[in-house]
C-alpha atoms as a PDB file:
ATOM      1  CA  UNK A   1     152.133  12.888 159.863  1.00  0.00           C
ATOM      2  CA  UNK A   2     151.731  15.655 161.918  1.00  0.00           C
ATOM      3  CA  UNK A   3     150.282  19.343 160.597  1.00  0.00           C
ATOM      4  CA  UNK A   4     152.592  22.019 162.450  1.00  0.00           C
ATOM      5  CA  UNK A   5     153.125  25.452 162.213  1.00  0.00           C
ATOM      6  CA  UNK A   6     155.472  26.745 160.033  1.00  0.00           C
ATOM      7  CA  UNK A   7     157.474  28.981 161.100  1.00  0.00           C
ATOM      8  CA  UNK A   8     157.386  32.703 160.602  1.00  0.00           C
ATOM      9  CA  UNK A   9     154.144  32.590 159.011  1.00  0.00           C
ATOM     10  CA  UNK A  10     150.486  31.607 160.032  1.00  0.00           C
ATOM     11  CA  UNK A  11     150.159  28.684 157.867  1.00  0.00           C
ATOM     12  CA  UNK A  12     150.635  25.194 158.871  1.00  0.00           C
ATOM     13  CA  UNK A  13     152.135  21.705 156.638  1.00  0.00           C
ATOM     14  CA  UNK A  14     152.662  18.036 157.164  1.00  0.00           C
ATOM     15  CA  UNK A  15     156.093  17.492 159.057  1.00  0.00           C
ATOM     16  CA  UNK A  16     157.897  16.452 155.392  1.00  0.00           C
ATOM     17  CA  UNK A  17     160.312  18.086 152.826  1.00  0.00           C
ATOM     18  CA  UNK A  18     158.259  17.365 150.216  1.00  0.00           C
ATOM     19  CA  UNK A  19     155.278  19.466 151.542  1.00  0.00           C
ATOM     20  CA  UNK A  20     157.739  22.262 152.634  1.00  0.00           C
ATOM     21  CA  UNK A  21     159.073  22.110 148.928  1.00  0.00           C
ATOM     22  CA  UNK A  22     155.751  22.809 147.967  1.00  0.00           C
ATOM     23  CA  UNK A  23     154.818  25.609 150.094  1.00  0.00           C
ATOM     24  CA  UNK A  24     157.835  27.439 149.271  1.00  0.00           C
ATOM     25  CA  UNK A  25     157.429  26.766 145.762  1.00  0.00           C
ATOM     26  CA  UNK A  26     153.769  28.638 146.159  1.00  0.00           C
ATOM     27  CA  UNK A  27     155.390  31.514 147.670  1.00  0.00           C
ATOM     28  CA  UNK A  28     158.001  32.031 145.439  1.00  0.00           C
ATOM     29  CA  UNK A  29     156.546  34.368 142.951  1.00  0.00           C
ATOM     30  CA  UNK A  30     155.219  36.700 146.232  1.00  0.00           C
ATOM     31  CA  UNK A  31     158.272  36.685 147.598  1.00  0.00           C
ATOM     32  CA  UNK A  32     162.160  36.746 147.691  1.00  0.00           C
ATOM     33  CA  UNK A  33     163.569  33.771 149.570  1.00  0.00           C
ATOM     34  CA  UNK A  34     166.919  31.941 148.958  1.00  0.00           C
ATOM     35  CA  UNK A  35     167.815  28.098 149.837  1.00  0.00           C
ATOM     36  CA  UNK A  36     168.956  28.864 152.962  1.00  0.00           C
ATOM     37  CA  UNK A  37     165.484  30.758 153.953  1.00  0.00           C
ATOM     38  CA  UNK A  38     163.493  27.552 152.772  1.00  0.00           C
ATOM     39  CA  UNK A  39     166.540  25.433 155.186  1.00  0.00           C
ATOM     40  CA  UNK A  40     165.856  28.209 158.163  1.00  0.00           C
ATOM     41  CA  UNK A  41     162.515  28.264 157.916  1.00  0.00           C
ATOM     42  CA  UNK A  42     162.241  24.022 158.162  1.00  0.00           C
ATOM     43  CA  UNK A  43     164.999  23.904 161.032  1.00  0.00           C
ATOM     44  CA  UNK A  44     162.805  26.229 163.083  1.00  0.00           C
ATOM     45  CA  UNK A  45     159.299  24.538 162.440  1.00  0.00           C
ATOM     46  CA  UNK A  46     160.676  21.296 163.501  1.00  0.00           C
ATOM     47  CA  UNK A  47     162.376  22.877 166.683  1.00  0.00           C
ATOM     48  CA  UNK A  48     159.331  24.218 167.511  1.00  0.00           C
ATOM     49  CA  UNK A  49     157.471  21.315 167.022  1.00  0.00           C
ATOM     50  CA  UNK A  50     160.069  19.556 169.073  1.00  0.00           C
ATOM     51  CA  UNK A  51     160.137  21.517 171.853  1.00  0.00           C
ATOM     52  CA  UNK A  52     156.587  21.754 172.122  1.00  0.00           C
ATOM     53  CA  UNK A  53     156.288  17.982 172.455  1.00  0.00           C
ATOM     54  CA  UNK A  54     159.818  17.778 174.603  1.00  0.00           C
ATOM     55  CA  UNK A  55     158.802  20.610 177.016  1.00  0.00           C
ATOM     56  CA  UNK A  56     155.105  18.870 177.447  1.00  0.00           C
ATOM     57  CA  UNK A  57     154.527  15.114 178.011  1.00  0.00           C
ATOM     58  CA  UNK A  58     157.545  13.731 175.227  1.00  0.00           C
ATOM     59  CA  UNK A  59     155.305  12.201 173.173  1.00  0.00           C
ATOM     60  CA  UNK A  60     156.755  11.090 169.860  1.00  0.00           C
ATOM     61  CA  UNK A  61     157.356  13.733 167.079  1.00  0.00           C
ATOM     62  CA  UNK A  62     156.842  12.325 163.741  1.00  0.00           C
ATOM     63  CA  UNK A  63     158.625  13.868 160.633  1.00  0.00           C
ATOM     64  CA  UNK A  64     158.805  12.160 157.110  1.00  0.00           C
ATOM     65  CA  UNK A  65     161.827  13.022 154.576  1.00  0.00           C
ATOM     66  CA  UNK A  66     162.086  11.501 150.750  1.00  0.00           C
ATOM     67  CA  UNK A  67     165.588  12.710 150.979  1.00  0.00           C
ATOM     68  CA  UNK A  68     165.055  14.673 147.454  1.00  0.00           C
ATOM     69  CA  UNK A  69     167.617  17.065 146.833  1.00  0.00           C
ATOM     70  CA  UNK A  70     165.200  20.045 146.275  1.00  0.00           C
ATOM     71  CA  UNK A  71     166.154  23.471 146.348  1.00  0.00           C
ATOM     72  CA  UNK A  72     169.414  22.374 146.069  1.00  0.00           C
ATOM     73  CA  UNK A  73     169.229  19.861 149.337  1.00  0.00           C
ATOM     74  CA  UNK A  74     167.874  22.535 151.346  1.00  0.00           C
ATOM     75  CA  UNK A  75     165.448  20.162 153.126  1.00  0.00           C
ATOM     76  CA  UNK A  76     167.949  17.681 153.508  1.00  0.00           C
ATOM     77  CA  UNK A  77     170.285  19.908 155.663  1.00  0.00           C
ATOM     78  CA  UNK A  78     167.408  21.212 157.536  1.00  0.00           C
ATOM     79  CA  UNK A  79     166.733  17.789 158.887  1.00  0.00           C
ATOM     80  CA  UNK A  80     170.568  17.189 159.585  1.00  0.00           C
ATOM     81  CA  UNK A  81     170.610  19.985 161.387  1.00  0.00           C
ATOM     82  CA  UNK A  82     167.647  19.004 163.298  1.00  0.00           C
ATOM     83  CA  UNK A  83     169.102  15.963 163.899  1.00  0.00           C
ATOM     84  CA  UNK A  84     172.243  17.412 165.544  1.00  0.00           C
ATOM     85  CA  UNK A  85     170.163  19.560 167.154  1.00  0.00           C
ATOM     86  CA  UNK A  86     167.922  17.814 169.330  1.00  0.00           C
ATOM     87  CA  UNK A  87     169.832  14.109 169.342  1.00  0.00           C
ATOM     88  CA  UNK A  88     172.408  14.547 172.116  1.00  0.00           C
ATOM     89  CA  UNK A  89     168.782  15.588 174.732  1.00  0.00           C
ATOM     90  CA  UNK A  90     168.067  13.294 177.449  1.00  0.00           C
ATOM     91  CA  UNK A  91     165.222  10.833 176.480  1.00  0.00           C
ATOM     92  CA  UNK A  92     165.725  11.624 172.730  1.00  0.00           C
ATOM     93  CA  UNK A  93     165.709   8.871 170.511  1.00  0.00           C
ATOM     94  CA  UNK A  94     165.595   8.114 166.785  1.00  0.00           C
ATOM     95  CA  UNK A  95     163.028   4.814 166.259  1.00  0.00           C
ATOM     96  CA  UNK A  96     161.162   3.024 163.073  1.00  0.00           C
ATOM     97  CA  UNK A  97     157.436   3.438 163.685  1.00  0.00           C
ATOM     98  CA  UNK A  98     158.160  -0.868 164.745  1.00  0.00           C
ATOM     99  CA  UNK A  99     160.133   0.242 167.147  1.00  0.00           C
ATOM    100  CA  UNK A 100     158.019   3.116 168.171  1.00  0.00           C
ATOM    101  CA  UNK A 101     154.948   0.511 168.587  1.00  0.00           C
ATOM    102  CA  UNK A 102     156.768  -1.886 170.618  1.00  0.00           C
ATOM    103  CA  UNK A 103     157.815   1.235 172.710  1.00  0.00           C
ATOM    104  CA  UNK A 104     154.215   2.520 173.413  1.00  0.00           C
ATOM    105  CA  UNK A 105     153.209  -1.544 174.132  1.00  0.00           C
ATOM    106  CA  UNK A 106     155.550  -1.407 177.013  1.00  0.00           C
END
């Protein structure tokens, strides 16, 4: 998986809930962020990392979920709302990494 920026800050995680858990879980003590910062703040690193790739050449974007319901499923409704996001766009479509290969082999 992909590093990417995350938003509003100048650090950068794997494309994954779990990794997102954990870097808000190492800012919690500095700062004062709810669920629905930690949901914001995923929605709008994976838009940007989206558009980036959409905008460019449409190469694929790769993002891994456990579908753990940390910080109260914030993570999870991040990537639904991703999902809605960015799924009705021309050219946009939701593959297996098999499918993905057989894609590229074409």
């Amino acid at each position: 998986l992909p590093s990417i920026p995350v938003y509003g800050t100048k650090s950068k995680t794997l494309a994954m809930d779990y990794n997102f858990f954990i870097f808000d879980r190492n800012r919690k003590t500095q700062y004062q962020e709810t669920n629905q910062d930690y949901q914001n703040r995923m929605v709008n690193s994976y838009l940007n990392y989206f558009h980036h790739h959409y905008q460019a050449n449409q190469t694929p974007v790769l993002i891994g979920h456990h579908f753990g319901n940390w910080n109260d499923g914030a993570y999870i409704k991040a990537l639904e709302e991703f999902i809605a996001s960015v799924s009705q766009k021309p050219n946009v479509r939701f593959v297996t990494y098999q499918e993905l290969i057989k894609n590229l082999k074409n």
